[in-house]
Protein backbone atom coordinates (compact mmCIF):
# COMPACT_ATOMS: atom_id res chain seq x y z
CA UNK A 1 -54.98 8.57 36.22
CA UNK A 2 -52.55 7.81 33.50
CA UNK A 3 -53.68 7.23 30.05
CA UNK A 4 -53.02 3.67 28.54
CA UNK A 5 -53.01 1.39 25.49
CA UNK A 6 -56.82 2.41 24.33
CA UNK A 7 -56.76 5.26 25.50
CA UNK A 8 -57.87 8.67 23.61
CA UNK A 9 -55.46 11.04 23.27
CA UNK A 10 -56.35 14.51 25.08
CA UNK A 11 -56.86 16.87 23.21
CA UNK A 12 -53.79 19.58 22.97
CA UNK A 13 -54.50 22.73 25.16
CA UNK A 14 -53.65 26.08 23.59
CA UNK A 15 -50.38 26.40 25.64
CA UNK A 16 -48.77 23.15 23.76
CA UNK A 17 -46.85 25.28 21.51
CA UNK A 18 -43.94 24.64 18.35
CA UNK A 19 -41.61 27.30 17.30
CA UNK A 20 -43.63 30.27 18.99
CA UNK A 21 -45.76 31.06 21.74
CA UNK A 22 -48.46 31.89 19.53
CA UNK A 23 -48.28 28.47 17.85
CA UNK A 24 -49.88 25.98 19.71
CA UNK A 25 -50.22 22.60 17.61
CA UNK A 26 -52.43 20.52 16.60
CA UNK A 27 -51.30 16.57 16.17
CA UNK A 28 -51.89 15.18 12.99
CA UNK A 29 -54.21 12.21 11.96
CA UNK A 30 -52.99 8.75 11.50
CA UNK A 31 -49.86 7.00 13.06
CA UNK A 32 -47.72 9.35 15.03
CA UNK A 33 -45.08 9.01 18.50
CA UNK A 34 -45.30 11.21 21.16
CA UNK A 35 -42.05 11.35 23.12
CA UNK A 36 -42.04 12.91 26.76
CA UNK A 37 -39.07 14.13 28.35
CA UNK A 38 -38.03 15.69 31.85
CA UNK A 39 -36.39 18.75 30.37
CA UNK A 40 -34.40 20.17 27.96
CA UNK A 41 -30.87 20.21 28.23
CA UNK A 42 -30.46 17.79 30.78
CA UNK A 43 -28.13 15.16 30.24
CA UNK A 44 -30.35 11.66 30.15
CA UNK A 45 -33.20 13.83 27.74
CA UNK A 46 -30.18 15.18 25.88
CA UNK A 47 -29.46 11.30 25.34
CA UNK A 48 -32.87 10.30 24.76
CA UNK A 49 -33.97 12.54 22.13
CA UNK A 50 -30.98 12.37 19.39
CA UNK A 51 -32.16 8.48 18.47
CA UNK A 52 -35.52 9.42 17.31
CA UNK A 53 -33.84 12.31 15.06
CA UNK A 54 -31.04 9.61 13.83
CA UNK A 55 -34.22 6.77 13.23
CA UNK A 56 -36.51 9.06 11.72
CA UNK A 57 -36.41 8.13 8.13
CA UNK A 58 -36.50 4.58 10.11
CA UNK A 59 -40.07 5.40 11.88
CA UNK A 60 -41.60 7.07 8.75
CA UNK A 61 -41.02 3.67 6.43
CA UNK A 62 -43.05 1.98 9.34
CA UNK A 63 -45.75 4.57 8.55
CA UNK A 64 -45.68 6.79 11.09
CA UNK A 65 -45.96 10.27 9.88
CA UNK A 66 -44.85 12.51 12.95
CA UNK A 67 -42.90 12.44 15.90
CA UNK A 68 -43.14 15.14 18.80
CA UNK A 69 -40.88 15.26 21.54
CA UNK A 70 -42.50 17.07 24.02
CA UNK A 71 -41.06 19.00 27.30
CA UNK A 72 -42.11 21.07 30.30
CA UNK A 73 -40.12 23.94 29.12
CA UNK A 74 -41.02 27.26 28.06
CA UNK A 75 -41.12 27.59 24.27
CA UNK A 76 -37.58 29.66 23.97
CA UNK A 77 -35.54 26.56 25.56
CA UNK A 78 -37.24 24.07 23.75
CA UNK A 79 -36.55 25.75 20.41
CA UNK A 80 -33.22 26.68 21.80
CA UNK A 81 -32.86 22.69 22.45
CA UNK A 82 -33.81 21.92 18.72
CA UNK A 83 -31.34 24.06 16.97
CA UNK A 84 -28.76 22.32 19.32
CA UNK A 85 -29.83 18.54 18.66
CA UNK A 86 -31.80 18.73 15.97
CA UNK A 87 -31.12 21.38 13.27
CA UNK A 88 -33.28 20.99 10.59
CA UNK A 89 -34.64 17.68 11.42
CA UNK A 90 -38.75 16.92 10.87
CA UNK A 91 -39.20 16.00 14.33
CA UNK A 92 -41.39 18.56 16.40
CA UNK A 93 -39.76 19.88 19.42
CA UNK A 94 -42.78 21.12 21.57
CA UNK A 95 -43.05 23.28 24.84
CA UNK A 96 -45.86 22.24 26.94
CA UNK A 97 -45.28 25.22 28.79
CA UNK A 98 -47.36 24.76 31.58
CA UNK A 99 -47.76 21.05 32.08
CA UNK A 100 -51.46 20.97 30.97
CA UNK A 101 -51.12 18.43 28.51
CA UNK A 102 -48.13 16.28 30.61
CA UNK A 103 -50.87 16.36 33.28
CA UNK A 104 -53.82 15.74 31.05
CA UNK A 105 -51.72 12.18 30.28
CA UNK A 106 -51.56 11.85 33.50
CA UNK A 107 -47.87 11.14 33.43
CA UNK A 108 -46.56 14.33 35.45
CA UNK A 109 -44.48 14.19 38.48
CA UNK A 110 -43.25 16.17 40.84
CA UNK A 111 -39.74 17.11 40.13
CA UNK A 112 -39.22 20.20 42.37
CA UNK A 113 -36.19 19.06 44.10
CA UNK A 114 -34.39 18.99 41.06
CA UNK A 115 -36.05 21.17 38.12
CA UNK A 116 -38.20 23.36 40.12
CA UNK A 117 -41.67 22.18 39.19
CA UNK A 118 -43.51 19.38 37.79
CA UNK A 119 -42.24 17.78 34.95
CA UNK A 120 -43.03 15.04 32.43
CA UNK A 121 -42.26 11.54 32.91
CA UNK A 122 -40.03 9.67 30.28
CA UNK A 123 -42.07 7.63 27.58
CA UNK A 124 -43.01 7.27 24.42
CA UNK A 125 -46.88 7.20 23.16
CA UNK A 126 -47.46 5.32 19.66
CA UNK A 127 -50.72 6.57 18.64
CA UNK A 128 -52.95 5.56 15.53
CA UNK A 129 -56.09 8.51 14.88
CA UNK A 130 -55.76 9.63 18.41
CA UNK A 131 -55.58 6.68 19.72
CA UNK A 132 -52.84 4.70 22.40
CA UNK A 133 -51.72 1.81 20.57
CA UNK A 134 -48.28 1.18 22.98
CA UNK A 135 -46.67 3.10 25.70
CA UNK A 136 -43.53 3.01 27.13
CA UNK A 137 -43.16 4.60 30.46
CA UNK A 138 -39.54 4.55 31.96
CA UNK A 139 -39.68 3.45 35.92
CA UNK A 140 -37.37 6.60 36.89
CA UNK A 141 -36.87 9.84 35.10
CA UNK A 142 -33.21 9.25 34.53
CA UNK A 143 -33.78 5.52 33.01
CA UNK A 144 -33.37 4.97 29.01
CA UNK A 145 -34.40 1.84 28.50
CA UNK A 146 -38.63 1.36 26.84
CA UNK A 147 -38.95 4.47 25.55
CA UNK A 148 -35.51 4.97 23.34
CA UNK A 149 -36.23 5.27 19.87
CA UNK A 150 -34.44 1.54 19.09
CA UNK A 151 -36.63 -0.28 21.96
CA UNK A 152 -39.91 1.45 20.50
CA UNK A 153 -38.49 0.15 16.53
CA UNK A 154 -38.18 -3.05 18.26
CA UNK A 155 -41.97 -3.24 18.95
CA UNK A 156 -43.60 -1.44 15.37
């Protein structure tokens, strides 16, 4: 079942990992945006992701503190997909390398015919102490629409 507004967040399993495979994360307190995306380097993720680098300075005078973009990649494309889009930038590119957490959400699908395993669906979590205040789930993979980073500035 697929978490919702109320919802707790789970809690990250060791193989959510930034930068390294030995790093898994922790997410930080307070307001923060959890972005889920297909997979790196394809084209409609390689769309989605750039607006919450651009509107990041934008989401941090609303208060939120973090932003973590988070694929079903293993760690070297993800960080591979950073440098590319995202250079330098304080959002958190993060491999959930074996879908625990994407399925722990509940928002996992089976994308076999077309990435070779299950992948993430396309949203975008706003959560406040762990918490689900809002989230956007996208109706198809492909489909930018409620969980681009202007729709979600829209709503905060």
């Amino acid at each position: 079942m697929a978490i919702s507004k109320g919802s707790k967040l789970p809690a990250a399993p060791k193989s959510l990992w930034e930068e390294a495979p030995d790093k898994p994360i922790t997410f930080s307190s307070g307001k923060i945006l959890i972005v889920g995306v297909p997979g790196a380097y394809t084209p409609p993720c390689s769309s989605h992701v750039p607006g919450y680098v651009e509107k990041y300075s934008e989401f941090e005078a609303k208060g939120y503190k973090d932003i973590y973009v988070i694929a079903v990649n293993d760690i070297f494309v993800v960080q591979a997909w950073k440098e590319h889009l995202a250079k330098g930038s304080k959002v958190h590119f993060v491999s959930d390398s074996t879908g625990e957490f994407t399925k722990a959400m509940g928002l996992d699908f089976d994308a076999a015919g077309l990435l070779g395993n299950v992948r993430s669906q396309r949203y975008a979590a706003v959560v406040e102490d762990g918490t689900v205040q809002e989230l956007y789930v996208e109706d198809e993979a492909p489909n930018l629409t409620v969980s681009t980073a202007d729709a979600v500035l829209k709503t905060l």
